[in-house]
PDB file of N, CA and C in Angstrom:
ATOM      1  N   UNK A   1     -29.866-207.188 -30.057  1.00  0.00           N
ATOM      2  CA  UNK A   1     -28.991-207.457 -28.947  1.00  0.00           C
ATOM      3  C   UNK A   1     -29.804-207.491 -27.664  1.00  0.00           C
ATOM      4  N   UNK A   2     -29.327-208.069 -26.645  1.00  0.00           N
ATOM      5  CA  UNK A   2     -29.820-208.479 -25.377  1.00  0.00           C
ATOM      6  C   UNK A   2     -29.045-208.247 -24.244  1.00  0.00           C
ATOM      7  N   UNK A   3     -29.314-207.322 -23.590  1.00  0.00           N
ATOM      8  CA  UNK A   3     -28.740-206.514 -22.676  1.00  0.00           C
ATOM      9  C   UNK A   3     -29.064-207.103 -21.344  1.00  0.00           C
ATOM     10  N   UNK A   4     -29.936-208.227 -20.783  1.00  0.00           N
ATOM     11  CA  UNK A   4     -30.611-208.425 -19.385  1.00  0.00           C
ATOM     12  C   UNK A   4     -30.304-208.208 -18.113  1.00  0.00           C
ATOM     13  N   UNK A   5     -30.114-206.836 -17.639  1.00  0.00           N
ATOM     14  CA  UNK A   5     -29.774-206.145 -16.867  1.00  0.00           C
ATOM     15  C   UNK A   5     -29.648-204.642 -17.253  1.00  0.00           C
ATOM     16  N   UNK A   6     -30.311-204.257 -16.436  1.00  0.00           N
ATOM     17  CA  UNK A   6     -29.797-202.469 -16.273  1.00  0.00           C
ATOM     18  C   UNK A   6     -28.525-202.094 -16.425  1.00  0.00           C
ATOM     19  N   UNK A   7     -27.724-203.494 -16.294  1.00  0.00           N
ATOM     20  CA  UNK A   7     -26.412-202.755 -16.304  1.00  0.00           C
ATOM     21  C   UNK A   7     -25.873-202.649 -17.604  1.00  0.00           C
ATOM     22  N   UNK A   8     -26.135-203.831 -17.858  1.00  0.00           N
ATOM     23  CA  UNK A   8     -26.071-204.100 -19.715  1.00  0.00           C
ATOM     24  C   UNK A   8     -26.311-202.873 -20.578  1.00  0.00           C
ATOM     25  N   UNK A   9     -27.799-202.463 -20.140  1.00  0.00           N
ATOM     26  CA  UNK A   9     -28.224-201.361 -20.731  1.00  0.00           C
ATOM     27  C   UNK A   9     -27.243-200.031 -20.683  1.00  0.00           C
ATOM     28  N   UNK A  10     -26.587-199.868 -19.720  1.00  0.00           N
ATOM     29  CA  UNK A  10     -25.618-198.955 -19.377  1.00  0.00           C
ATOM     30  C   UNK A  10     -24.957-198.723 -20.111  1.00  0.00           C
ATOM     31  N   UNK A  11     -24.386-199.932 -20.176  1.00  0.00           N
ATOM     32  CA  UNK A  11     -22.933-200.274 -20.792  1.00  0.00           C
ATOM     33  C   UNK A  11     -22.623-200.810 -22.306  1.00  0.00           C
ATOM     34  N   UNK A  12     -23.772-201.206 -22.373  1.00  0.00           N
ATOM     35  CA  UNK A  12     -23.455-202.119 -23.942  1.00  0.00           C
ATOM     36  C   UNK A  12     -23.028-200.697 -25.315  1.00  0.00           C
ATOM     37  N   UNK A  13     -22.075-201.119 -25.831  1.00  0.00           N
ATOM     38  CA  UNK A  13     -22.010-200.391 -27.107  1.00  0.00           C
ATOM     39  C   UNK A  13     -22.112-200.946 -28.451  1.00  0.00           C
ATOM     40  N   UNK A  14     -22.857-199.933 -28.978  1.00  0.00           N
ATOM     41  CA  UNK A  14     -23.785-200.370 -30.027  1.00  0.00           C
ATOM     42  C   UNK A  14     -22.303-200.303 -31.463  1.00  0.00           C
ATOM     43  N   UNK A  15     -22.861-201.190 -32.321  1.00  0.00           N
ATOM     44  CA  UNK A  15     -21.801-201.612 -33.371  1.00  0.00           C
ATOM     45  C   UNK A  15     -21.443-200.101 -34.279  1.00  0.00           C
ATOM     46  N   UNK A  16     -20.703-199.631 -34.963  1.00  0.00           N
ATOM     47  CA  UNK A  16     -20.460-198.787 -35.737  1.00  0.00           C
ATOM     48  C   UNK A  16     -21.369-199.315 -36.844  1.00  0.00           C
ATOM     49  N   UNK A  17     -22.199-197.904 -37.668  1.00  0.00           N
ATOM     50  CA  UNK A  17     -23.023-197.869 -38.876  1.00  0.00           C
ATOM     51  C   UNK A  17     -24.511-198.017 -38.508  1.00  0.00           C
ATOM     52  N   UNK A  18     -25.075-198.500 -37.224  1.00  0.00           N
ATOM     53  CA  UNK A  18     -26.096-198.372 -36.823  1.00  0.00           C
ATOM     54  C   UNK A  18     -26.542-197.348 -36.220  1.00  0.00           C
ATOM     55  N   UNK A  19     -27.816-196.913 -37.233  1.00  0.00           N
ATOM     56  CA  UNK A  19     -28.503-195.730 -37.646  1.00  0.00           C
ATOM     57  C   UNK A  19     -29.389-195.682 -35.861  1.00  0.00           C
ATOM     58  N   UNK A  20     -30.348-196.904 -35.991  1.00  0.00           N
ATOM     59  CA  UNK A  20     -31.762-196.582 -35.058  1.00  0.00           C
ATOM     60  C   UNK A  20     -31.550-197.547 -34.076  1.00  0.00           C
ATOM     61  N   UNK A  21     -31.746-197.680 -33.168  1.00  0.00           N
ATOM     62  CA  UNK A  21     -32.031-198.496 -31.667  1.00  0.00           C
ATOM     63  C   UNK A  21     -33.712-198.243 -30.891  1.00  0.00           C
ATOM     64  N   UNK A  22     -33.699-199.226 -31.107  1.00  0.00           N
ATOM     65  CA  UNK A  22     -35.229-199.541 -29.970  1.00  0.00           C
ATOM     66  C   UNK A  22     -35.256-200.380 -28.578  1.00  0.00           C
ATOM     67  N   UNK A  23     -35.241-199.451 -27.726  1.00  0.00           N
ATOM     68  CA  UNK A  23     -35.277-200.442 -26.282  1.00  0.00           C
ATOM     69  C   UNK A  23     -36.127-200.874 -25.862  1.00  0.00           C
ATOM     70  N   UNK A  24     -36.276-202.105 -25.993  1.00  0.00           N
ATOM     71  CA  UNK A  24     -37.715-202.864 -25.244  1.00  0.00           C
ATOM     72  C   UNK A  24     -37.369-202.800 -23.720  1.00  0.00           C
ATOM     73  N   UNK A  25     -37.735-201.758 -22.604  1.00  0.00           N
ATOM     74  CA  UNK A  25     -37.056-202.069 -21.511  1.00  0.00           C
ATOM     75  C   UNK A  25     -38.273-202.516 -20.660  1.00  0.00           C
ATOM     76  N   UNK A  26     -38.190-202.906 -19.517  1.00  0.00           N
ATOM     77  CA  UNK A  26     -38.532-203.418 -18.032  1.00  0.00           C
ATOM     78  C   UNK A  26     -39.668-202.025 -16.970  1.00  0.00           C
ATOM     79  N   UNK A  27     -40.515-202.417 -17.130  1.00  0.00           N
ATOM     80  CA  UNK A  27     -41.025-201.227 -16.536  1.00  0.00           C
ATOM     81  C   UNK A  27     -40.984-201.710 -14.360  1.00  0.00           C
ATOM     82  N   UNK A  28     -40.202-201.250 -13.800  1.00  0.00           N
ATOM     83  CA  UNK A  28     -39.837-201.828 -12.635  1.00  0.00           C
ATOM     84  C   UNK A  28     -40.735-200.606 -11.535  1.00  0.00           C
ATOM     85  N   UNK A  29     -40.972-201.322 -10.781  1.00  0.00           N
ATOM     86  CA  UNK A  29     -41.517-199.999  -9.762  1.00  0.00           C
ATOM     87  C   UNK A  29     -40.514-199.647  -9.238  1.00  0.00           C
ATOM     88  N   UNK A  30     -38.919-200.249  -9.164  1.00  0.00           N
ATOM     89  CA  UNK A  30     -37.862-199.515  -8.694  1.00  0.00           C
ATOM     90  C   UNK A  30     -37.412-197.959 -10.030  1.00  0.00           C
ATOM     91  N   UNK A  31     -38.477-198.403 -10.571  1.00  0.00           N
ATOM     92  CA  UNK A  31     -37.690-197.662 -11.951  1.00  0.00           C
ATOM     93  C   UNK A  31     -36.666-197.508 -12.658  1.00  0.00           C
ATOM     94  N   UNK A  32     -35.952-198.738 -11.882  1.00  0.00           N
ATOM     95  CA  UNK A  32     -34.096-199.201 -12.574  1.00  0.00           C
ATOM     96  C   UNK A  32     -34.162-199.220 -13.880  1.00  0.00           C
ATOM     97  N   UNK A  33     -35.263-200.062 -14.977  1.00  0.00           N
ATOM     98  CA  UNK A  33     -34.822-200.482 -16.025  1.00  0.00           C
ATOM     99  C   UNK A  33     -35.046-199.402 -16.650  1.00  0.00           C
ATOM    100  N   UNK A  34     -36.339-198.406 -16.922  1.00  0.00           N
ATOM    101  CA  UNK A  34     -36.333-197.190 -17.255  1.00  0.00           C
ATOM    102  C   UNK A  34     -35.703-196.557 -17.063  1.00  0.00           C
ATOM    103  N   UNK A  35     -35.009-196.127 -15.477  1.00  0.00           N
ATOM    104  CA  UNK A  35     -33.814-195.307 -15.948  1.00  0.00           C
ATOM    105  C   UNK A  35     -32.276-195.688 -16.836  1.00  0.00           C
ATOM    106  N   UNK A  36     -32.609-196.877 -16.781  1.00  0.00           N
ATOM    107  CA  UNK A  36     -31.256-197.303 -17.178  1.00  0.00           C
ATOM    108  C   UNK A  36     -31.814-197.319 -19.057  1.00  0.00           C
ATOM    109  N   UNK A  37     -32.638-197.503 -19.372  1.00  0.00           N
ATOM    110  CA  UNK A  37     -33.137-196.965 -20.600  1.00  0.00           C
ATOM    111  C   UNK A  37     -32.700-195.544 -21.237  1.00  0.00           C
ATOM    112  N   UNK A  38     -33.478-194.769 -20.107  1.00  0.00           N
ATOM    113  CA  UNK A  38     -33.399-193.196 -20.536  1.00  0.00           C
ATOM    114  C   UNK A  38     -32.157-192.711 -20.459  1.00  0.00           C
ATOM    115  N   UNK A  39     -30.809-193.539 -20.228  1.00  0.00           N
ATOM    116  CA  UNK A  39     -29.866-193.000 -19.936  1.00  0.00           C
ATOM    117  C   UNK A  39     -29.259-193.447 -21.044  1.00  0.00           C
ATOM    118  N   UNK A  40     -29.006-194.790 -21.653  1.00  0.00           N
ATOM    119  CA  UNK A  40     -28.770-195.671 -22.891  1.00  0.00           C
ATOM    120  C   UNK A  40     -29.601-194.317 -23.875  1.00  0.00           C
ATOM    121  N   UNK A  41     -30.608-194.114 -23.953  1.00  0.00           N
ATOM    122  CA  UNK A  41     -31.460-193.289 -25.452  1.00  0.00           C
ATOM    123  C   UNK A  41     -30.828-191.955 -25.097  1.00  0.00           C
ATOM    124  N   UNK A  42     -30.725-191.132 -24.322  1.00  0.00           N
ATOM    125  CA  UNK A  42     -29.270-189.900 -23.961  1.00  0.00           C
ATOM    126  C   UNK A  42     -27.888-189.874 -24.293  1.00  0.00           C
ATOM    127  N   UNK A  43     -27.434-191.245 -24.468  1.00  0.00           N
ATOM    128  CA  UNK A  43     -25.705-191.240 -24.984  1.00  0.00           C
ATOM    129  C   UNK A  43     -25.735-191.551 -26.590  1.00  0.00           C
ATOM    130  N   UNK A  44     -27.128-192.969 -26.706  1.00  0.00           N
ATOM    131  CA  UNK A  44     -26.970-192.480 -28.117  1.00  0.00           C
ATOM    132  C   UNK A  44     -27.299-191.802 -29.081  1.00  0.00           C
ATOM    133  N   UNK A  45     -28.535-191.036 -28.527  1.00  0.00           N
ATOM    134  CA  UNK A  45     -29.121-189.636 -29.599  1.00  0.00           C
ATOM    135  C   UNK A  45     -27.485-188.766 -29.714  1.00  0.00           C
ATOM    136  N   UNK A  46     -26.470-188.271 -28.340  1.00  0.00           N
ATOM    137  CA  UNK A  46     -25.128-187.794 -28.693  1.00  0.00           C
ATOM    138  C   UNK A  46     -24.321-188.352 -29.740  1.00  0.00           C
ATOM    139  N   UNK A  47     -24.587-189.288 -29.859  1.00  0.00           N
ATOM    140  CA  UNK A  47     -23.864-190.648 -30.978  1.00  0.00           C
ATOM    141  C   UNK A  47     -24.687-189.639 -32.290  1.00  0.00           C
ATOM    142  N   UNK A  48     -25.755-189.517 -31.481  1.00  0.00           N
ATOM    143  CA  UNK A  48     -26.348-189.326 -33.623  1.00  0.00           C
ATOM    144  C   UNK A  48     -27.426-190.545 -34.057  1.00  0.00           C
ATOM    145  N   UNK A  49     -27.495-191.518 -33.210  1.00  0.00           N
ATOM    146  CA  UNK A  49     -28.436-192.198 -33.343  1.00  0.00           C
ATOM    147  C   UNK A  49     -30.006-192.266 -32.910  1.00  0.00           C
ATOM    148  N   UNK A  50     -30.574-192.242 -33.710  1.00  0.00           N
ATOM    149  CA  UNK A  50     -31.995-192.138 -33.435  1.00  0.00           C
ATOM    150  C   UNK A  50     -32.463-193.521 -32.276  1.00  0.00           C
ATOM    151  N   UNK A  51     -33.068-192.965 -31.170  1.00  0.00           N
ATOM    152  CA  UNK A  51     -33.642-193.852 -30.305  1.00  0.00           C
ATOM    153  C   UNK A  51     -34.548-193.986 -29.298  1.00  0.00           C
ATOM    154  N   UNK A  52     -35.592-194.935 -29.710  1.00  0.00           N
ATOM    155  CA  UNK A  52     -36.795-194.882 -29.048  1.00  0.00           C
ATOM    156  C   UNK A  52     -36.712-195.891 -27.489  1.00  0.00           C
ATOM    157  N   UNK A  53     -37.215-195.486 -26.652  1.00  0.00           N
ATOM    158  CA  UNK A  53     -37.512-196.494 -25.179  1.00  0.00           C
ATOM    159  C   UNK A  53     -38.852-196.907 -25.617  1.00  0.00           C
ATOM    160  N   UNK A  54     -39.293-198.328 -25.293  1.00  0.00           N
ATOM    161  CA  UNK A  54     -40.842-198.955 -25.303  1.00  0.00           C
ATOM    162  C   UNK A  54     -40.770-199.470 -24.217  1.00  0.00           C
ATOM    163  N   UNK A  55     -41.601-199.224 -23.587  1.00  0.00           N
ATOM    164  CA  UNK A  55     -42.492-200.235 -21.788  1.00  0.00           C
ATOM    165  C   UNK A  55     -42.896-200.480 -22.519  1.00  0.00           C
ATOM    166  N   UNK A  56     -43.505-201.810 -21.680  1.00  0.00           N
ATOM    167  CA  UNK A  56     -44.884-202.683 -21.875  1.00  0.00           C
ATOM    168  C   UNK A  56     -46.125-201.810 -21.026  1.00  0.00           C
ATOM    169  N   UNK A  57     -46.995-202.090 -22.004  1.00  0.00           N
ATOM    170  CA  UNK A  57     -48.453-201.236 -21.829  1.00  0.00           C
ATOM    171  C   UNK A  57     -49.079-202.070 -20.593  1.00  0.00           C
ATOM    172  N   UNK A  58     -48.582-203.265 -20.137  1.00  0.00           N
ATOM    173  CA  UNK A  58     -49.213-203.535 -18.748  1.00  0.00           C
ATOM    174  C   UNK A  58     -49.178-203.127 -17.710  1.00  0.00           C
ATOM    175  N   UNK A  59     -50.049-202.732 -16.369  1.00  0.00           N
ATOM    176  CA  UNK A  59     -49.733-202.528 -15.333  1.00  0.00           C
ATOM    177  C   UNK A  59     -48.544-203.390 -14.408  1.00  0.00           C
ATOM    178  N   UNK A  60     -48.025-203.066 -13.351  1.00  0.00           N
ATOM    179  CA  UNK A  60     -47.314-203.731 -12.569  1.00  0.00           C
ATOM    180  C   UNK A  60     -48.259-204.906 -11.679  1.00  0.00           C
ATOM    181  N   UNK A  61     -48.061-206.042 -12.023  1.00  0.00           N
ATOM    182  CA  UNK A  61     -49.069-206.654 -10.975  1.00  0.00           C
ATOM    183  C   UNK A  61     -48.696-205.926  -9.511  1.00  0.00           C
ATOM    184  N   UNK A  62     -49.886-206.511  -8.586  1.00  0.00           N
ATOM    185  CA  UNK A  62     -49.707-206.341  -7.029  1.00  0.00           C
ATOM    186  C   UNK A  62     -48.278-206.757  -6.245  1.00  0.00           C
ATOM    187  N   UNK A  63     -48.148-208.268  -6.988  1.00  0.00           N
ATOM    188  CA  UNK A  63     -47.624-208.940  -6.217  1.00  0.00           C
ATOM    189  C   UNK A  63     -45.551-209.135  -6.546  1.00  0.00           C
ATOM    190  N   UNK A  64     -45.494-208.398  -7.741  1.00  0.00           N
ATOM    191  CA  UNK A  64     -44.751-208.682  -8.934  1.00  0.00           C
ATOM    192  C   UNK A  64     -43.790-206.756  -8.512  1.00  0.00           C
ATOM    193  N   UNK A  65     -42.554-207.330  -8.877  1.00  0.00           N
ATOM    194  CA  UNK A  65     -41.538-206.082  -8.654  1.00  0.00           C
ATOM    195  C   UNK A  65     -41.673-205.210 -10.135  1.00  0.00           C
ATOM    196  N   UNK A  66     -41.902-205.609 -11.231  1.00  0.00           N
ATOM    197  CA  UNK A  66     -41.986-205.083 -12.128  1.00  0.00           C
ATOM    198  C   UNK A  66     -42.916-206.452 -13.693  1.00  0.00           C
ATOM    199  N   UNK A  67     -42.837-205.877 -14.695  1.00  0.00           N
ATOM    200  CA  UNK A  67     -43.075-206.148 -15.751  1.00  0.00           C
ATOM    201  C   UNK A  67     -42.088-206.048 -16.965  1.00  0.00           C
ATOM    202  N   UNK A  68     -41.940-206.918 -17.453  1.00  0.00           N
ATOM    203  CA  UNK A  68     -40.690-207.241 -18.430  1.00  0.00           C
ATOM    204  C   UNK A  68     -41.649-207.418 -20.391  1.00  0.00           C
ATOM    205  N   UNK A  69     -41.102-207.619 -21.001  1.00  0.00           N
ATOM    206  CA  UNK A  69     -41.297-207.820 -22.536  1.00  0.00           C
ATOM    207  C   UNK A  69     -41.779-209.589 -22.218  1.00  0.00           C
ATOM    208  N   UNK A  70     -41.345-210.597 -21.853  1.00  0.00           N
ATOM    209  CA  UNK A  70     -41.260-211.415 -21.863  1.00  0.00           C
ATOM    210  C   UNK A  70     -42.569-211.623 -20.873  1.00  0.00           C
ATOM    211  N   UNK A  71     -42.970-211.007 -20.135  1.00  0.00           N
ATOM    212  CA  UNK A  71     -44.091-211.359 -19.401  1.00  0.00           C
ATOM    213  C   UNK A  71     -45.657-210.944 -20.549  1.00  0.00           C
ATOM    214  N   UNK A  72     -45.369-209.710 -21.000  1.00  0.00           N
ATOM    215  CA  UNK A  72     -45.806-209.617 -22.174  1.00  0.00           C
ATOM    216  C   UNK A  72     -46.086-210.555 -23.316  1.00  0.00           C
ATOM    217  N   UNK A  73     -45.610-210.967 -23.921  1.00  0.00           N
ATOM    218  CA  UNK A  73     -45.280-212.098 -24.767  1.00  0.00           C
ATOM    219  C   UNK A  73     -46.147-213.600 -23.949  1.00  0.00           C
ATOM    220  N   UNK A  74     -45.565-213.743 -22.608  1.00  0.00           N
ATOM    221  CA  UNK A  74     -46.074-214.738 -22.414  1.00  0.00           C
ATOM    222  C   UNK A  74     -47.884-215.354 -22.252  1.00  0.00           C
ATOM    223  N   UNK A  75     -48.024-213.599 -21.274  1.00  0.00           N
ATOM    224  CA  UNK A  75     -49.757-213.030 -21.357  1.00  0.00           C
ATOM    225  C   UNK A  75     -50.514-212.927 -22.610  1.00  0.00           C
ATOM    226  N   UNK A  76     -50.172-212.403 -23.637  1.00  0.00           N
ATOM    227  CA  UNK A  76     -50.548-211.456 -24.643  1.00  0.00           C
ATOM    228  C   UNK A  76     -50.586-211.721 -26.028  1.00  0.00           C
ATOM    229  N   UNK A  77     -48.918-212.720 -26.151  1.00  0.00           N
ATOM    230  CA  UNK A  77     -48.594-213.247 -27.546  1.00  0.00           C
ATOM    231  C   UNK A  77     -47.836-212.221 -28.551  1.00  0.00           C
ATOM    232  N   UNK A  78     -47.410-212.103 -29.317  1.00  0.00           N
ATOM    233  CA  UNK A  78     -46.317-211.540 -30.207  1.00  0.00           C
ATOM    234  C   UNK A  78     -47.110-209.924 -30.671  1.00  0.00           C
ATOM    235  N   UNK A  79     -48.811-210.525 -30.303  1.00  0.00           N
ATOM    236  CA  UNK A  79     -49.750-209.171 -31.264  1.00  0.00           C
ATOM    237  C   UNK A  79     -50.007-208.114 -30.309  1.00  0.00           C
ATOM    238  N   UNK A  80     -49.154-208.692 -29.408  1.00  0.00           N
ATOM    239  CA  UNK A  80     -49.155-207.105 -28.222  1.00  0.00           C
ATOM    240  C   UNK A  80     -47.850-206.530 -28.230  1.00  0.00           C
ATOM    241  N   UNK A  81     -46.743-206.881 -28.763  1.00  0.00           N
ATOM    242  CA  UNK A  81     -45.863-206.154 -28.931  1.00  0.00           C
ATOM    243  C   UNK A  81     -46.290-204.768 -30.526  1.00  0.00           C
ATOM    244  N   UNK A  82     -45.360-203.975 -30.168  1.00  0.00           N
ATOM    245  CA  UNK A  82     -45.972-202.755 -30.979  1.00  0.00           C
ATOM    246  C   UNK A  82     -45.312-202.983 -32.537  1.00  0.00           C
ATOM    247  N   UNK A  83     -46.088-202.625 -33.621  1.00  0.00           N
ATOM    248  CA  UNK A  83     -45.153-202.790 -34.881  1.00  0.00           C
ATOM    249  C   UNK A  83     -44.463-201.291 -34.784  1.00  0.00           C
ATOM    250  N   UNK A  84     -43.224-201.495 -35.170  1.00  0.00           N
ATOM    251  CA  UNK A  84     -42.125-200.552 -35.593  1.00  0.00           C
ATOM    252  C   UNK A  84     -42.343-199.973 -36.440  1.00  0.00           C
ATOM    253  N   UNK A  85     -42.098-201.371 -37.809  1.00  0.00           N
ATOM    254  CA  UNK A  85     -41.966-200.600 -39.153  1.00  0.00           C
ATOM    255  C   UNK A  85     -43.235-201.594 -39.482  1.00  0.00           C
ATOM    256  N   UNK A  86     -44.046-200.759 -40.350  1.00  0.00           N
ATOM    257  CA  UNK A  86     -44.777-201.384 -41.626  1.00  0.00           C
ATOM    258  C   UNK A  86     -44.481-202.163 -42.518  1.00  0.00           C
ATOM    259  N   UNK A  87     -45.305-203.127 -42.821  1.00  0.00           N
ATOM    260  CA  UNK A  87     -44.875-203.750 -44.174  1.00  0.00           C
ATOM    261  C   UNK A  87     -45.190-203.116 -45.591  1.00  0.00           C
TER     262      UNK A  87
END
């Protein structure tokens, strides 16, 4: 699922029977998307669901409000995102 916004992240509720959630979030120098992460992985560990937050391992450029997954991807290619599960 695709949440694109902090607010999304807030708000979105996750389907009944799903065990694990992984947030690919926004590393912002406002720190919106992270918090809006850490607040999403707080309601659903109460749920009972296991859940991890992932930033991107890049710095914030200079010029740039934050760093997204997709800027990632675009720099980096698919082999900089982190494996989850093993094959």
């Amino acid at each position: 699922m695709s949440c694109l916004s902090a607010n999304g992240l807030e708000t979105i509720e996750i389907p009944e029977g799903v065990e694990e959630v992984f947030i690919f979030a926004d590393k912002d120098r406002s720190e919106t998307g992270q918090k809006a992460a850490e607040n999403l992985r707080k309601r659903l560990l109460k749920q009972g669901i296991f859940c991890a937050v992932l930033l991107p391992g890049k710095e914030i450029p200079e010029n740039a409000k934050g760093v997204d997954w997709n800027d990632v991807l675009v720099t980096e290619g698919v082999a900089a995102f982190p494996r989850i599960y093993q094959d």
